[in-house]
PDB file of N, CA and C in Angstrom:
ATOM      1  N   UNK A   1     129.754 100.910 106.079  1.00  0.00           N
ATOM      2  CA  UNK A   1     128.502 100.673 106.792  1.00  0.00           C
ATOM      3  C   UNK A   1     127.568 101.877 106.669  1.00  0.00           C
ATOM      4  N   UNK A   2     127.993 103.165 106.492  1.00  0.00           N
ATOM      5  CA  UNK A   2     126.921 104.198 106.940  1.00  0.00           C
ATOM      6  C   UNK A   2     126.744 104.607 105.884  1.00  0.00           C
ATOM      7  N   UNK A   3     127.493 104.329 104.292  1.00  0.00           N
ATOM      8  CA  UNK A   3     127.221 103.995 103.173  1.00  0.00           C
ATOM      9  C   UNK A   3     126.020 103.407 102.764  1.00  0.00           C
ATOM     10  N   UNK A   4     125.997 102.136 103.351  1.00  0.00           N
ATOM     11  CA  UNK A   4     124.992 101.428 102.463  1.00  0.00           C
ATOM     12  C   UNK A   4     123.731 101.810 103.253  1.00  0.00           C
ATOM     13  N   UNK A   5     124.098 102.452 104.909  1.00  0.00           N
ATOM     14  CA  UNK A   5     122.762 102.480 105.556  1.00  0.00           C
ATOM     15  C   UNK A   5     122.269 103.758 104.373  1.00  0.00           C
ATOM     16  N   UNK A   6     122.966 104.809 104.468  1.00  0.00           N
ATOM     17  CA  UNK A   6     122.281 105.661 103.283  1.00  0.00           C
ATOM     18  C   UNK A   6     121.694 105.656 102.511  1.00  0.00           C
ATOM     19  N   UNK A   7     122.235 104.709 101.645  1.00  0.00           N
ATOM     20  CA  UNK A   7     121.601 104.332 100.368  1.00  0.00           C
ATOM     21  C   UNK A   7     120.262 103.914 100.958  1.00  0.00           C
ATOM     22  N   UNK A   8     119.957 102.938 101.749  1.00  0.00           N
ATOM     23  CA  UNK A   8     118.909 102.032 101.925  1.00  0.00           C
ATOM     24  C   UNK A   8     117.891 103.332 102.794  1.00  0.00           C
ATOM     25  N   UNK A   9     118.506 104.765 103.204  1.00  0.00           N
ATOM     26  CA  UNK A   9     117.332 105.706 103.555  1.00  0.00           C
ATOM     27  C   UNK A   9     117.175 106.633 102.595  1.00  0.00           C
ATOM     28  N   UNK A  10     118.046 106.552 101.345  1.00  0.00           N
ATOM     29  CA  UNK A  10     117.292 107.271 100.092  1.00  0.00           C
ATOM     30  C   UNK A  10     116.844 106.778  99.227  1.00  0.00           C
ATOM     31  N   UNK A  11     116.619 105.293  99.422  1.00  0.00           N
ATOM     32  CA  UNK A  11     116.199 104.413  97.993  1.00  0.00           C
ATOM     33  C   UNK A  11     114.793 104.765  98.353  1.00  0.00           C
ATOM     34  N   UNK A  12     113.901 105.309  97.365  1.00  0.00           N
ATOM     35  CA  UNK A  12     112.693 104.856  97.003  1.00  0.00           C
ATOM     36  C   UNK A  12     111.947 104.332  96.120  1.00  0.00           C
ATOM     37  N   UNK A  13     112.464 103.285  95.781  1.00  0.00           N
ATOM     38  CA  UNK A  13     111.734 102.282  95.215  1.00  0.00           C
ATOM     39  C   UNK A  13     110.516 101.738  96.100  1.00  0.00           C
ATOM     40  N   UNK A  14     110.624 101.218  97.538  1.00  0.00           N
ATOM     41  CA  UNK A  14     109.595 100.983  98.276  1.00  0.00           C
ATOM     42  C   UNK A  14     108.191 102.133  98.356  1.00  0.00           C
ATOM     43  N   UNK A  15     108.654 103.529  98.352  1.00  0.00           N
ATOM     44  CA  UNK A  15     107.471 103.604  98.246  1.00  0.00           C
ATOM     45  C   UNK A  15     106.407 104.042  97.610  1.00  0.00           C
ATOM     46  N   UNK A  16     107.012 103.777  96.005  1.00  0.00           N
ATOM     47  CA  UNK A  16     105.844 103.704  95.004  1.00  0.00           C
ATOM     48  C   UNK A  16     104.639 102.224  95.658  1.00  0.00           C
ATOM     49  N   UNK A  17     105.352 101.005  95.951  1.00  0.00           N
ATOM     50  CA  UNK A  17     104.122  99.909  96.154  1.00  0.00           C
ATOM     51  C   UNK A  17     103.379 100.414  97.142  1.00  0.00           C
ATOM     52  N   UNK A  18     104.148 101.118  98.524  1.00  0.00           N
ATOM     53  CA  UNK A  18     103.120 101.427  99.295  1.00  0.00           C
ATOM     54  C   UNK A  18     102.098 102.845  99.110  1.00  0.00           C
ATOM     55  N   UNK A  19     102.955 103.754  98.532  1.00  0.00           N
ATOM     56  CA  UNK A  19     101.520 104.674  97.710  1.00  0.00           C
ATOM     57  C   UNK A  19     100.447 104.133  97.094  1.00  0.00           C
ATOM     58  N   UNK A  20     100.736 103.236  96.133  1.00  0.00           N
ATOM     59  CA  UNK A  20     100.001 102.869  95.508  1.00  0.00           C
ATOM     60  C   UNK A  20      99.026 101.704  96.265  1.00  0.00           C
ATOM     61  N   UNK A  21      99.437 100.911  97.378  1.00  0.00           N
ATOM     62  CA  UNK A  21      98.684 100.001  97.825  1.00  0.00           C
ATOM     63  C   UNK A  21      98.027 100.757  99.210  1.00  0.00           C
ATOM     64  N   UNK A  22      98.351 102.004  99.678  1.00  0.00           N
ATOM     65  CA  UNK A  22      97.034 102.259 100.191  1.00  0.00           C
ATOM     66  C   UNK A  22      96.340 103.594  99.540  1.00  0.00           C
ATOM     67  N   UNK A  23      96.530 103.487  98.217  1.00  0.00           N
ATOM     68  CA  UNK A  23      95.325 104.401  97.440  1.00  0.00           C
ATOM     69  C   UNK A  23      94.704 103.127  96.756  1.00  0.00           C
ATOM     70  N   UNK A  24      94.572 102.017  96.903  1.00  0.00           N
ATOM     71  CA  UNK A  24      94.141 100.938  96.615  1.00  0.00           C
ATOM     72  C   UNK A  24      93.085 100.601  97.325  1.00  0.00           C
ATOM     73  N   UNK A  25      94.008 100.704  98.821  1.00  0.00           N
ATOM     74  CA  UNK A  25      92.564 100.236  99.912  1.00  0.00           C
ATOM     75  C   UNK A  25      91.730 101.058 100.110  1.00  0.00           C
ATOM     76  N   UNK A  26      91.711 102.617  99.870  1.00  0.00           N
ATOM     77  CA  UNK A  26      91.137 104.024 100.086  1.00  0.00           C
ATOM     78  C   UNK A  26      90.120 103.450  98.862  1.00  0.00           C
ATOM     79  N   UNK A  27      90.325 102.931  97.646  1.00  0.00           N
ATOM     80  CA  UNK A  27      89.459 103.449  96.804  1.00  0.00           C
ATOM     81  C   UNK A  27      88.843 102.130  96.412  1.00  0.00           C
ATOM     82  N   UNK A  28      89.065 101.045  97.772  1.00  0.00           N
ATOM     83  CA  UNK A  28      88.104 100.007  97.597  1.00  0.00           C
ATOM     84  C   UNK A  28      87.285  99.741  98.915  1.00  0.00           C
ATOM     85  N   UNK A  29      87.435 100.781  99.914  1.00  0.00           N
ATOM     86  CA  UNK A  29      86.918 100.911 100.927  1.00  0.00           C
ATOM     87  C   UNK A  29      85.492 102.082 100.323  1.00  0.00           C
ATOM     88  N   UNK A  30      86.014 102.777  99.600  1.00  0.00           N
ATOM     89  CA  UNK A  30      85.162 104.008  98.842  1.00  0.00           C
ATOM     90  C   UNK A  30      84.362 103.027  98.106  1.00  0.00           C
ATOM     91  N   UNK A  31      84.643 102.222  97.039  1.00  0.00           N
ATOM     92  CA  UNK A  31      83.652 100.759  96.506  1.00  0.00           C
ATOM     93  C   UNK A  31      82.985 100.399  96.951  1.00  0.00           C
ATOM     94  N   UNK A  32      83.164  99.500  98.308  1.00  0.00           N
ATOM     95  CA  UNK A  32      82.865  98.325  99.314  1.00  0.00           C
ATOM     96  C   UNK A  32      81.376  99.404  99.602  1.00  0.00           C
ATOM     97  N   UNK A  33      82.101 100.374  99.976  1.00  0.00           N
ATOM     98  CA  UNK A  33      80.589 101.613 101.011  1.00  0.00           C
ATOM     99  C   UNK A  33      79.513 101.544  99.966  1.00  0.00           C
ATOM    100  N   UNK A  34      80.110 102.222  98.770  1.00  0.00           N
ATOM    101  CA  UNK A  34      79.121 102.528  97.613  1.00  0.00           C
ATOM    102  C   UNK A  34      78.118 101.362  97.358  1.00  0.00           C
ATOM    103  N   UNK A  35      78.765 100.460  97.342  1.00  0.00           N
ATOM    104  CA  UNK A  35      77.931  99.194  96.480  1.00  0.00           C
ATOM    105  C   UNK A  35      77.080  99.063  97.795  1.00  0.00           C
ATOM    106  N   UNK A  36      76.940  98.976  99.058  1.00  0.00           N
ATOM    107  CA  UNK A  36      76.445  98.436 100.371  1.00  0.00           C
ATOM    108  C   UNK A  36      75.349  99.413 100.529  1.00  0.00           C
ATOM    109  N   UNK A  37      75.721 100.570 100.126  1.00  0.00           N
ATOM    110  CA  UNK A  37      74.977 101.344 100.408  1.00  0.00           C
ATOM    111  C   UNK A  37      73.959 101.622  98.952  1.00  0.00           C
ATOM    112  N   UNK A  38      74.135 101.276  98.026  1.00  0.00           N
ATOM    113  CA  UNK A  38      72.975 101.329  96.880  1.00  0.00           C
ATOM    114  C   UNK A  38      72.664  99.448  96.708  1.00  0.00           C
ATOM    115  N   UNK A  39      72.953  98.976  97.431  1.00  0.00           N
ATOM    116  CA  UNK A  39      72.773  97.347  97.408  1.00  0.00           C
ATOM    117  C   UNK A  39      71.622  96.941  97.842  1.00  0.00           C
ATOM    118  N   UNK A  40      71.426  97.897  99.099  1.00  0.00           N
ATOM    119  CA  UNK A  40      70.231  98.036 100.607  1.00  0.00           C
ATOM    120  C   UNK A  40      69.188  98.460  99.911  1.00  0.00           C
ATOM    121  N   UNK A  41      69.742  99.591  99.036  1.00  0.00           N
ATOM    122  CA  UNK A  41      68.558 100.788  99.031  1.00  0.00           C
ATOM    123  C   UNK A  41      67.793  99.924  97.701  1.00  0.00           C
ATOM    124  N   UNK A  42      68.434  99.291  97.036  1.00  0.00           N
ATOM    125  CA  UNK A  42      67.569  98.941  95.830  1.00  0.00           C
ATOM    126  C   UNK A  42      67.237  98.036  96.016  1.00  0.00           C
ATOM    127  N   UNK A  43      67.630  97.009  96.889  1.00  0.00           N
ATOM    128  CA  UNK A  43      66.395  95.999  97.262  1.00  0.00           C
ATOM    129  C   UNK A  43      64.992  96.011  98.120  1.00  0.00           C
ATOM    130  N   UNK A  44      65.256  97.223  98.581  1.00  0.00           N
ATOM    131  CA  UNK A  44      64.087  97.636  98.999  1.00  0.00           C
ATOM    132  C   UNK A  44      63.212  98.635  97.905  1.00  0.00           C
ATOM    133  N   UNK A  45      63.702  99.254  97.108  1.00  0.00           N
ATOM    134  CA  UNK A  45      63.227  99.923  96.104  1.00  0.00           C
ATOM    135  C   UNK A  45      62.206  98.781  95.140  1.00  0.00           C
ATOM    136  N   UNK A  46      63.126  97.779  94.880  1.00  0.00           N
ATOM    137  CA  UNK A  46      62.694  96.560  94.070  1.00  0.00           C
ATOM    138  C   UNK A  46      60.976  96.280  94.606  1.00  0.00           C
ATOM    139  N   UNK A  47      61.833  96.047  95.946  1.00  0.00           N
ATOM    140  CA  UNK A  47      60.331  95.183  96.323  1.00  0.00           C
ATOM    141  C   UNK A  47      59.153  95.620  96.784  1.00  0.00           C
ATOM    142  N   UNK A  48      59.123  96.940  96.706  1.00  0.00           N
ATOM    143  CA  UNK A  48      58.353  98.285  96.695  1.00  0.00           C
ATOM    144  C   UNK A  48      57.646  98.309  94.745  1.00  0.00           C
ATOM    145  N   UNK A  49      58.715  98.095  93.947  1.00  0.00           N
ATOM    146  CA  UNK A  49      58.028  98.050  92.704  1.00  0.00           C
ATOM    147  C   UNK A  49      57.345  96.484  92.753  1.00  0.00           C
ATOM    148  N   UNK A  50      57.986  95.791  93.403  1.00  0.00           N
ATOM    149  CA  UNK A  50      57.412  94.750  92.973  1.00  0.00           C
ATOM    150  C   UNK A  50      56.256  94.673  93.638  1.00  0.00           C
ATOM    151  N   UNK A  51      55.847  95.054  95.038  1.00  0.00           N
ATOM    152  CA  UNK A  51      54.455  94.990  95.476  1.00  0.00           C
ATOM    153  C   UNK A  51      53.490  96.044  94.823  1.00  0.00           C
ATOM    154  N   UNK A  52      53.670  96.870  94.386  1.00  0.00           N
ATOM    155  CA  UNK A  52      52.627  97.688  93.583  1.00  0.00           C
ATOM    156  C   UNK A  52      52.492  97.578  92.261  1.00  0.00           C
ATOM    157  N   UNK A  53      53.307  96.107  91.828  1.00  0.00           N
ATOM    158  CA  UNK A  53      52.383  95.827  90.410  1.00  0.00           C
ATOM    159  C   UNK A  53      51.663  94.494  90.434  1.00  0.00           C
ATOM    160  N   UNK A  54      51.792  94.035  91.764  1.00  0.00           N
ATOM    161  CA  UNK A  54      51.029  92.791  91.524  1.00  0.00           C
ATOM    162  C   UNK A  54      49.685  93.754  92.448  1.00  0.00           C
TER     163      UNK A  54
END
């Protein structure tokens, strides 16, 4: 019994997926911001060009 519990508190196989799945959400939370935040700004940029050429 205190065998296999061992094993199962030195296996790390588990946490390569979870490294990797929250440097996943870190660097699509870092995305999500980016795009929202140049999404805003250039539609207002747009329509700023667009009223001073008509």
């Amino acid at each position: 019994m205190s065998y296999s519990c061992r094993n199962l508190w030195l296996d790390e196989q588990g946490q390569d997926i979870a490294e990797y799945s929250v440097m996943l959400a870190v660097i699509l939370v870092i995305v999500v911001g980016t795009v929202r935040l140049i999404g805003s700004n250039a539609g207002s940029i747009f329509s700023q060009v667009g009223s001073s050429i008509q």
